[in-house]
C-alpha atoms as a PDB file:
ATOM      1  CA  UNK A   1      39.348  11.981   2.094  1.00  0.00           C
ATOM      2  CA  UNK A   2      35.491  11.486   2.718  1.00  0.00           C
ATOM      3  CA  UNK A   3      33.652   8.398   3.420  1.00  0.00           C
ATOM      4  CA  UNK A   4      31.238   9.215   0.353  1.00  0.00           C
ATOM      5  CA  UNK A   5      34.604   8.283  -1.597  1.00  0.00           C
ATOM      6  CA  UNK A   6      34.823   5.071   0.227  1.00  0.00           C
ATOM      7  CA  UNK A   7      31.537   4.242  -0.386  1.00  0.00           C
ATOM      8  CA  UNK A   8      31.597   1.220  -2.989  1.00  0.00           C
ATOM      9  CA  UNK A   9      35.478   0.903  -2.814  1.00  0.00           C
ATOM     10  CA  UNK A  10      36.133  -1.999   0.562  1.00  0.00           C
ATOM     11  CA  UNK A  11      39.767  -1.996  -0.329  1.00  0.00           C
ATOM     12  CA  UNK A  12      39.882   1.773   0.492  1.00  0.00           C
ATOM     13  CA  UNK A  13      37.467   1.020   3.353  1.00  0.00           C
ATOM     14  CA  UNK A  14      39.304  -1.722   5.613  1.00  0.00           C
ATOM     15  CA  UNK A  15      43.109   0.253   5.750  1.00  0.00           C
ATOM     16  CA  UNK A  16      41.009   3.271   6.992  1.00  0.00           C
ATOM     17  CA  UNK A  17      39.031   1.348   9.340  1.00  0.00           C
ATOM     18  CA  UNK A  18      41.875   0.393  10.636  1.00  0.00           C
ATOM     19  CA  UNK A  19      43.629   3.712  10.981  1.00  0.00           C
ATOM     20  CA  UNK A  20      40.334   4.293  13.452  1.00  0.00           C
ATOM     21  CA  UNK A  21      40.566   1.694  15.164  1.00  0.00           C
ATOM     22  CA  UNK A  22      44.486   1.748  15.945  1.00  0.00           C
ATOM     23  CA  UNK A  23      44.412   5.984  16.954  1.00  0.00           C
ATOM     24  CA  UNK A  24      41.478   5.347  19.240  1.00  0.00           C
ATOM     25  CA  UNK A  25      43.445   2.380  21.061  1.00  0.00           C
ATOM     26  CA  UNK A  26      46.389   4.904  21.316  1.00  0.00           C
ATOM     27  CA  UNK A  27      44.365   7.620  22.712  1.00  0.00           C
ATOM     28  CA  UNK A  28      41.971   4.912  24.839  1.00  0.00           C
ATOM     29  CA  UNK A  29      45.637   4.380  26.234  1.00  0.00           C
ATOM     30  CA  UNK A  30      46.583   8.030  26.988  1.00  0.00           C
ATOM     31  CA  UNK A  31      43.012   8.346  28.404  1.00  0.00           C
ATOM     32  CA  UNK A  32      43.484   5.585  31.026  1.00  0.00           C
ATOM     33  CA  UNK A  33      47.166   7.139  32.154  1.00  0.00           C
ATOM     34  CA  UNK A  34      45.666  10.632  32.366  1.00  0.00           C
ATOM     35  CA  UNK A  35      45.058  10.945  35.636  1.00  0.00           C
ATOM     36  CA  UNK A  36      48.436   9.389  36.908  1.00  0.00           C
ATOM     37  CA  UNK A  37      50.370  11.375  34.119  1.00  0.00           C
ATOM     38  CA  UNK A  38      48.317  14.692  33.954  1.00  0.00           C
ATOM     39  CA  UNK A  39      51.190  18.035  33.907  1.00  0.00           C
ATOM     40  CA  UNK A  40      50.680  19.566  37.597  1.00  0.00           C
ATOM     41  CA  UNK A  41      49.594  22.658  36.068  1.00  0.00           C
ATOM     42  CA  UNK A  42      48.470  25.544  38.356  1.00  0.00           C
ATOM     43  CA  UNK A  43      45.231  26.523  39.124  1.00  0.00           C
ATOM     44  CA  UNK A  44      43.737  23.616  36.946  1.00  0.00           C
ATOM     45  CA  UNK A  45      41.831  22.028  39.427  1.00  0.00           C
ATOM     46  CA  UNK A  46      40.215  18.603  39.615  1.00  0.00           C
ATOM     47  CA  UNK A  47      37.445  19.141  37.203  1.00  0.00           C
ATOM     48  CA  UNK A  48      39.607  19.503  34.407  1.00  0.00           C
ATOM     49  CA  UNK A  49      41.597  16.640  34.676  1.00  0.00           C
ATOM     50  CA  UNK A  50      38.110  14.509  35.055  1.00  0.00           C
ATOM     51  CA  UNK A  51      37.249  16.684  31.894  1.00  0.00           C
ATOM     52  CA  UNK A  52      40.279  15.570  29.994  1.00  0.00           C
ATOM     53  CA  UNK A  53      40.078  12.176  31.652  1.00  0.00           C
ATOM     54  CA  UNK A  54      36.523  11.555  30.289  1.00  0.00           C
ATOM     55  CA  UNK A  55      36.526  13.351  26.917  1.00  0.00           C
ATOM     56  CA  UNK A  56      39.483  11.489  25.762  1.00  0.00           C
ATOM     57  CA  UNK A  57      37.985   7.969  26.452  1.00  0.00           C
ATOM     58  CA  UNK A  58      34.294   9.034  24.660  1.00  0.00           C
ATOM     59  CA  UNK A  59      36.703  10.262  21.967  1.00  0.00           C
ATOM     60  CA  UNK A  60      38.551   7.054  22.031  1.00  0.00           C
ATOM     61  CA  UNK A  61      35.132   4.987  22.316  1.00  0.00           C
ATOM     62  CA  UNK A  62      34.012   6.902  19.657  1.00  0.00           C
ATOM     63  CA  UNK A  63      37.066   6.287  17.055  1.00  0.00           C
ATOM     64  CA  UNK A  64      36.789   2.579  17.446  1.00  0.00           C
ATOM     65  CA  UNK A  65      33.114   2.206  17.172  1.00  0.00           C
ATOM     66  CA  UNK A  66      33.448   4.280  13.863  1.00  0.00           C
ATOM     67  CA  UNK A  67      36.099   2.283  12.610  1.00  0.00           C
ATOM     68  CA  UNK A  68      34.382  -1.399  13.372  1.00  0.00           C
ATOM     69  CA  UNK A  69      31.054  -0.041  11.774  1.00  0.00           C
ATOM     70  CA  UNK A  70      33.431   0.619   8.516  1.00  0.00           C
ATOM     71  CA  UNK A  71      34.900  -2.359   8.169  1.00  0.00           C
ATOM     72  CA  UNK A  72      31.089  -4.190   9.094  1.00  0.00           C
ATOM     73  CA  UNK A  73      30.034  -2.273   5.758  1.00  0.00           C
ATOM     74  CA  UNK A  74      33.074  -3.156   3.882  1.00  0.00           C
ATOM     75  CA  UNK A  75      32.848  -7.004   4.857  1.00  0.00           C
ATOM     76  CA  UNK A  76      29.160  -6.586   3.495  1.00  0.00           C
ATOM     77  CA  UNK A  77      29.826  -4.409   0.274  1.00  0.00           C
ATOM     78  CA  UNK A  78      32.728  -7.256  -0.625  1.00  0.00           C
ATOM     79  CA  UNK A  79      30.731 -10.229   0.704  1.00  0.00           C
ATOM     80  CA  UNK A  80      27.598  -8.675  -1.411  1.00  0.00           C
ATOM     81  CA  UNK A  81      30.069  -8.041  -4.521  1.00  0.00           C
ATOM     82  CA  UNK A  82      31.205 -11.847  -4.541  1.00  0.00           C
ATOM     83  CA  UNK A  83      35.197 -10.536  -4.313  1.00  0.00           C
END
């Protein structure tokens, strides 16, 4: 599915929107227990786990900021259409 075929359709819009939202809360979560939950692994190091640490709260940051701008445009595509 691509957001070009979401474009003018808001009741398409919000359930993905919300799919965003609720996948980067789950992996905001998993990016906040990293460090206390990251697999001893050998010869990983310290710079990894700030790697993983950090890339999986941008990608969480990321996810939700995508998903509020979608439902923003939807609110204004339905609130422009008069549904």
């Amino acid at each position: 599915m691509t957001l070009r075929n979401l474009k003018n359709h808001p009741e398409k819009m919000i359930p993905f929107a919300m799919i965003l939202i609720v996948v980067g809360l789950s992996i905001l979560m998993i990016g906040i227990a990293w460090p206390r939950l990251s697999p001893p692994v050998p010869h990983m190091g310290t710079d990894w786990n700030d790697f993983a640490h950090g890339f999986l709260i941008g990608l969480a940051i990321a996810m939700e900021t995508g998903g509020v701008v979608i439902a923003a445009s939807a609110a204004a595509i339905k609130k422009r259409n008069g549904l």
